[in-house]
Protein backbone atom coordinates (compact mmCIF):
# COMPACT_ATOMS: atom_id res chain seq x y z
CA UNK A 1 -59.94 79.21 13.75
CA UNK A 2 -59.03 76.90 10.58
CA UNK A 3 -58.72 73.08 10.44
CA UNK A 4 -54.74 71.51 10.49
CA UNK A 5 -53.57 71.25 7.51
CA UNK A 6 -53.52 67.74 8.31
CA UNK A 7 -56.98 66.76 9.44
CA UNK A 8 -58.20 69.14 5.86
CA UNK A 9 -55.66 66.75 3.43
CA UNK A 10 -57.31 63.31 5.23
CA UNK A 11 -60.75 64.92 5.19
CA UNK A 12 -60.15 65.82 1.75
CA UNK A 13 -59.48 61.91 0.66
CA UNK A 14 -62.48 60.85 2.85
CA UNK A 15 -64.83 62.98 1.57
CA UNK A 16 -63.48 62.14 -2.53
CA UNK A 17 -63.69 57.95 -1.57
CA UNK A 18 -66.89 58.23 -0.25
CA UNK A 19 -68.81 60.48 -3.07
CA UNK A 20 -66.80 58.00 -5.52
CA UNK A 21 -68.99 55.35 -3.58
CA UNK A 22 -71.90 56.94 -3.55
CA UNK A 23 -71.52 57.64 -7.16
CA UNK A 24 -71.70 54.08 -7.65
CA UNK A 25 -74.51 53.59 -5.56
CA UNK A 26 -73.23 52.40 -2.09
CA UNK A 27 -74.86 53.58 0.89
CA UNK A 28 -71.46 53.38 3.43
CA UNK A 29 -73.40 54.74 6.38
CA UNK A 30 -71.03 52.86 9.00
CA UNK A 31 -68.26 53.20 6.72
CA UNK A 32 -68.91 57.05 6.61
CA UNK A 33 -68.74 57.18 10.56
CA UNK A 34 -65.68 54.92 10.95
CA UNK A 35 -63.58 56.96 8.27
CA UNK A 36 -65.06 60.02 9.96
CA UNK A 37 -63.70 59.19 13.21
CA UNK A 38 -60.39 58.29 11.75
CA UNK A 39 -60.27 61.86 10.44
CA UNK A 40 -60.82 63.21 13.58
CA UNK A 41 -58.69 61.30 15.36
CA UNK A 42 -55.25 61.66 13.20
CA UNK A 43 -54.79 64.99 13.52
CA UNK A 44 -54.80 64.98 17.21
CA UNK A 45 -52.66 61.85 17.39
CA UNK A 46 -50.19 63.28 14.39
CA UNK A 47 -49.83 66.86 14.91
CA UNK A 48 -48.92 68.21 11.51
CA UNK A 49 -47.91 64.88 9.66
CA UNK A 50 -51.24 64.54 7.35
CA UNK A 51 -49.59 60.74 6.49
CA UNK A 52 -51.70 57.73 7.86
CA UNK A 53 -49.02 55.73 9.44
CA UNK A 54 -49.02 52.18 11.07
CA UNK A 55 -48.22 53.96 14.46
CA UNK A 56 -51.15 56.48 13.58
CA UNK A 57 -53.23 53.83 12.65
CA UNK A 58 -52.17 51.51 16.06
CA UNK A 59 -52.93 54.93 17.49
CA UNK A 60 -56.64 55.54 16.70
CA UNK A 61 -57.18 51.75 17.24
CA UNK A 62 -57.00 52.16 20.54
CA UNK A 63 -59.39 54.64 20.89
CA UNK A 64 -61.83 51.73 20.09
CA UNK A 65 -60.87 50.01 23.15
CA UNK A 66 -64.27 50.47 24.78
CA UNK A 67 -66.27 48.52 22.00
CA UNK A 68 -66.57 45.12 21.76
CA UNK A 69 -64.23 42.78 20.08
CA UNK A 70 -66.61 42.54 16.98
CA UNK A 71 -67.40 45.45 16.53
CA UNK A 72 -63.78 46.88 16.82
CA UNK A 73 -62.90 44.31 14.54
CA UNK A 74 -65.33 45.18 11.68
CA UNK A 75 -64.49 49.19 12.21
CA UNK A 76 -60.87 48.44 11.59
């Protein structure tokens, strides 16, 4: 079974930011897992809109609900 359409198009622009990063010599281990999880998470919460939205973004944010304050705060 292939990916959505929409969770390929945001996987897409991860994967291009962070090999433009680590092209310049940045690590972006956390960084890496946070976008990661955000790519995971939109397609469920969009359906077949591949657009990052406020609501989508509000959205995943909550999924983060079980972290602590810092921690959620750094991730988004």
């Amino acid at each position: 079974m292939s990916a959505p359409v929409c969770a390929s198009a945001i996987r897409a622009v991860i994967t291009r930011y962070l090999a433009l990063k680590a092209a310049l010599g940045c690590h972006y281990a956390i960084e890496r897992r946070v976008l990661e999880s955000l790519a995971t998470c939109v397609p469920t919460i969009t359906g077949s809109t591949p657009d990052l939205t406020p609501d989508t973004f509000s959205a995943w944010a909550q999924t983060l609900h079980h972290l602590t304050p810092t921690v959620r705060r750094n991730r988004l």
